[in-house]
N, C-alpha and C. Protein backbone atom coordinates (compact mmCIF):
# COMPACT_ATOMS: atom_id res chain seq x y z
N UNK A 1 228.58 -70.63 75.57
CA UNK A 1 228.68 -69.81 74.37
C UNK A 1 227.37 -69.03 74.20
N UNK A 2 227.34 -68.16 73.98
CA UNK A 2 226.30 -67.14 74.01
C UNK A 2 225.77 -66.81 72.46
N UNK A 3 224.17 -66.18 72.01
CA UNK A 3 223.73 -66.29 71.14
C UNK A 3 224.82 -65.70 69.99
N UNK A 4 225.03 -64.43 70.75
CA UNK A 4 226.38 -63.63 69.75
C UNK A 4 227.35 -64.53 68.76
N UNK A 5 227.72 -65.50 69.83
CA UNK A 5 228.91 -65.86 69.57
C UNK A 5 228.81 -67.34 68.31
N UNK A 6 227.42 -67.60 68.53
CA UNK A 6 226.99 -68.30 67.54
C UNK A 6 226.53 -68.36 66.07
N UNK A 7 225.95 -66.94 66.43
CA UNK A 7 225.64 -66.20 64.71
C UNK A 7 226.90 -65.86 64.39
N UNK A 8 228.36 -65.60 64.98
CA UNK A 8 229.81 -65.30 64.64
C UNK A 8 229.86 -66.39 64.22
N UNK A 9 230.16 -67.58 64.75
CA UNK A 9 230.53 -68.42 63.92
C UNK A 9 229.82 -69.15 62.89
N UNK A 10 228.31 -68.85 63.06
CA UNK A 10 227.47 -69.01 61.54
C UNK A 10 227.76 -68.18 60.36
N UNK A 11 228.25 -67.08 60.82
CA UNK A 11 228.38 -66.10 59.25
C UNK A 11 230.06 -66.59 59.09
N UNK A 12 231.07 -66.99 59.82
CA UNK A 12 232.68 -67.38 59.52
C UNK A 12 232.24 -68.55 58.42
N UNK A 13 231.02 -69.21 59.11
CA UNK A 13 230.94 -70.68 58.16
C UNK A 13 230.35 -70.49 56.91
N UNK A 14 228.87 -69.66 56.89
CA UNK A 14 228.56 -69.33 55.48
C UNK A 14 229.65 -68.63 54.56
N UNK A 15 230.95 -67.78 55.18
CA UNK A 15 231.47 -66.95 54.58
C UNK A 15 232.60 -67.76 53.75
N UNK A 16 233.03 -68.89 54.45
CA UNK A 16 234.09 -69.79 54.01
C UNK A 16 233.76 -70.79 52.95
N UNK A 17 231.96 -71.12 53.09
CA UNK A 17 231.70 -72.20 52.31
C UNK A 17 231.20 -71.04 50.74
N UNK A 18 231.00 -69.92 51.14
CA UNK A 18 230.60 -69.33 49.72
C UNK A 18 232.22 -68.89 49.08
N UNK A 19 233.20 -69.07 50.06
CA UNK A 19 234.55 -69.03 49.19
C UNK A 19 234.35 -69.94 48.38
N UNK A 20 234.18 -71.46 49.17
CA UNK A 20 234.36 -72.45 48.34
C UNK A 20 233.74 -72.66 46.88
N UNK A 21 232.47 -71.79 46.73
CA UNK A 21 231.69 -72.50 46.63
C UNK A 21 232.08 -71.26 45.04
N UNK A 22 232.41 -70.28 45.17
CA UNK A 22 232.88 -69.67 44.10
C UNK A 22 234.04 -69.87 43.79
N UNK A 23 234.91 -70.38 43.87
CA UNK A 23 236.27 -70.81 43.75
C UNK A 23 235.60 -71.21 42.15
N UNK A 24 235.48 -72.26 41.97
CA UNK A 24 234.96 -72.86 40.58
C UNK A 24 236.28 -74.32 40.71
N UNK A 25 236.94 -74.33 41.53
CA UNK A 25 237.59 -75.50 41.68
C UNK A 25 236.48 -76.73 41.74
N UNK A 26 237.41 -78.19 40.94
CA UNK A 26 236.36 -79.13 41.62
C UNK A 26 236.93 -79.69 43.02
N UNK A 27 238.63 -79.47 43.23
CA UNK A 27 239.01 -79.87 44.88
C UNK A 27 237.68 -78.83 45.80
N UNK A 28 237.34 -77.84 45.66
CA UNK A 28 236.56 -76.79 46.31
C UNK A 28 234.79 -77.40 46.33
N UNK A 29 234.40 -78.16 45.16
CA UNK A 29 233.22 -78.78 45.16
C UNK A 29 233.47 -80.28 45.95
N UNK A 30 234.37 -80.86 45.99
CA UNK A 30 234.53 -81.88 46.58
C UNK A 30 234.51 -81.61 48.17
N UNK A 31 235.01 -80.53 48.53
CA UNK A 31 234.80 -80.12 50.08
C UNK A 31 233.54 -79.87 50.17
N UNK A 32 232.65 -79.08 49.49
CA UNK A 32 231.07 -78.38 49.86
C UNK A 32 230.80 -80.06 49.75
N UNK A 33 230.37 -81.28 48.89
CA UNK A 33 230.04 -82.14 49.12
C UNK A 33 230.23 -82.88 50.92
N UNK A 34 231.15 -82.91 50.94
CA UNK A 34 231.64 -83.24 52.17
C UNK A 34 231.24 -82.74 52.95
N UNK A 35 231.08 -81.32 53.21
CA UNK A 35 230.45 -80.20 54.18
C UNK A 35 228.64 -80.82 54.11
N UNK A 36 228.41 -80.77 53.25
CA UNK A 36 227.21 -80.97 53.27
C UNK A 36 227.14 -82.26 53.92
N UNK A 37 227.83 -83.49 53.79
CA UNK A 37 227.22 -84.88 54.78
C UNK A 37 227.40 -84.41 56.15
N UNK A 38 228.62 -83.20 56.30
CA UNK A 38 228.78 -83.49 57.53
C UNK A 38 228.27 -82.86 58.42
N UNK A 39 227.49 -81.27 57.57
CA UNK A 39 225.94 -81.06 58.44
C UNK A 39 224.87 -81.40 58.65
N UNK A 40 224.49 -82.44 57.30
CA UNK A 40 223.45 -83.53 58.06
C UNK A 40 223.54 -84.05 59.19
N UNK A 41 224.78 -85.02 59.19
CA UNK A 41 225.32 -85.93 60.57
C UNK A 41 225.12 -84.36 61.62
N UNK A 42 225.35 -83.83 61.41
CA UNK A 42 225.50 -82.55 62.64
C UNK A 42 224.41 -82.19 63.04
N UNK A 43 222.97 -81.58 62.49
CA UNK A 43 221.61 -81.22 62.51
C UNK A 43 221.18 -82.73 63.43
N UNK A 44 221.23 -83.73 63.12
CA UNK A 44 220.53 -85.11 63.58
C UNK A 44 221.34 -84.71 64.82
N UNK A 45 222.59 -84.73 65.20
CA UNK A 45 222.87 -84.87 66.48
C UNK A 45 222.44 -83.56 67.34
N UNK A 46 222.25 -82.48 66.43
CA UNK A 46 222.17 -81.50 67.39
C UNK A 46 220.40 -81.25 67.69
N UNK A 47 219.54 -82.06 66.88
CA UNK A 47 218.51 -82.35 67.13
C UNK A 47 218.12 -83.46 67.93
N UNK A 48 218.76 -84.13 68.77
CA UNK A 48 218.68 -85.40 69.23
C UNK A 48 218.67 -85.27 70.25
N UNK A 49 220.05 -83.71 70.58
CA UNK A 49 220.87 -83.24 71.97
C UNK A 49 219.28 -82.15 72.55
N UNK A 50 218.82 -81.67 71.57
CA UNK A 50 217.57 -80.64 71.79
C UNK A 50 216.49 -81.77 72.34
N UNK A 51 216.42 -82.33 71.71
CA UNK A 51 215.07 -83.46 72.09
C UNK A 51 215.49 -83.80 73.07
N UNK A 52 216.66 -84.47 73.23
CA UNK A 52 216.95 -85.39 74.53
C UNK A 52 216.70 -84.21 76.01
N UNK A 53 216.80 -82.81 76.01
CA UNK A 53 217.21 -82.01 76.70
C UNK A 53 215.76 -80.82 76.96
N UNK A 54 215.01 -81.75 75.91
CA UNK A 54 213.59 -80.48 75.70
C UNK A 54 212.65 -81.73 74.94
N UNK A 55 212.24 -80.98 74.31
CA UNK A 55 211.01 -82.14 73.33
C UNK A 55 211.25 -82.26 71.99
N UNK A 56 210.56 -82.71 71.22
CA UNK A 56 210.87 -82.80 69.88
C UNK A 56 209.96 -82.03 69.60
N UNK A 57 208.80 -81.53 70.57
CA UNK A 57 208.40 -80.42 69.73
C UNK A 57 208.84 -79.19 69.71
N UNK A 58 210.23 -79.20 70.68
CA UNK A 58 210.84 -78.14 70.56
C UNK A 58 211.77 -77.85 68.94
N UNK A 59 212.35 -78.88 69.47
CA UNK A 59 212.85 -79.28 67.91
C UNK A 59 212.19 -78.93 66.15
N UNK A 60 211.08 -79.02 66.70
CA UNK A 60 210.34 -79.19 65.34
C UNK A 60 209.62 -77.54 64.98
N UNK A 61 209.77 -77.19 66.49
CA UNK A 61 209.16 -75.59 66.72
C UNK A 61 210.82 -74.81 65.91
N UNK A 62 211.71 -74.97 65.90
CA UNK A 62 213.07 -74.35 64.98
C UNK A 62 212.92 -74.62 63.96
N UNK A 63 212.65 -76.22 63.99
CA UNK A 63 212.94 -76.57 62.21
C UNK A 63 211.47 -75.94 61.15
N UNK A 64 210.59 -75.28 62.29
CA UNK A 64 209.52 -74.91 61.40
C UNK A 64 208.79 -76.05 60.20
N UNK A 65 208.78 -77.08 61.18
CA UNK A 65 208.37 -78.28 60.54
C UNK A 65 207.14 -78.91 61.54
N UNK A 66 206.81 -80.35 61.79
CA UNK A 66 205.89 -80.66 62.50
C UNK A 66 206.42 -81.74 63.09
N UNK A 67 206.11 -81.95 64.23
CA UNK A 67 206.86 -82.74 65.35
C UNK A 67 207.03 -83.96 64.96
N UNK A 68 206.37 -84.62 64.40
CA UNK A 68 206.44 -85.83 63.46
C UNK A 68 207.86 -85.89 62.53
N UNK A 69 207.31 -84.53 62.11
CA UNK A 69 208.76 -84.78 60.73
C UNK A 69 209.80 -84.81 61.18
N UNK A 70 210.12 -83.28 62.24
CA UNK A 70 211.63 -83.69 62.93
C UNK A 70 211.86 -85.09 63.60
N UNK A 71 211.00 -85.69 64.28
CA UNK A 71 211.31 -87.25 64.47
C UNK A 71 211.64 -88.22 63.76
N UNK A 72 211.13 -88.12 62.75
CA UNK A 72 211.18 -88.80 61.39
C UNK A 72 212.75 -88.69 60.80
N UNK A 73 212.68 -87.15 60.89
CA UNK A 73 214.16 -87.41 59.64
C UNK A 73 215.34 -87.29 60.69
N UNK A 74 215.00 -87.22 62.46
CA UNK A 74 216.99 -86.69 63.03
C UNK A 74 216.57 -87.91 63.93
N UNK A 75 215.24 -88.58 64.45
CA UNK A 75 215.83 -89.96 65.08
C UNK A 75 216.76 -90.84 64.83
């Protein structure tokens, strides 16, 4: 999958969760809750797959954080 094709499906996802997120439903807040655990769980693994595959200071060089911290919070 190529960079393109990734910012496509980053703006499909911001675009769907700001549906939700104006809906004013609470079934619609009960999904963004949900969305939200399930990009935590997602960031840790996809920081884990980066580390395992590069460094954590690569990792920590995206998260614009310090190599420590990304270890800290996606080990």
């Amino acid at each position: 999958m190529s960079q393109r094709d990734h910012a496509q499906l980053g703006a499909q996802a911001r675009a769907l969760v700001d549906e939700l997120a104006a809906s004013g439903d609470p079934a619609a807040f009960t999904e963004l809750l949900a969305l939200s655990e399930h990009v935590g769980v997602a960031l840790g693994t996809s920081a884990r797959t980066i580390a395992a595959n590069g460094s954590w200071t690569q990792v920590a060089g995206y998260a614009g954080t310090s190599k420590q911290a990304a270890w800290s919070r996606w080990h």
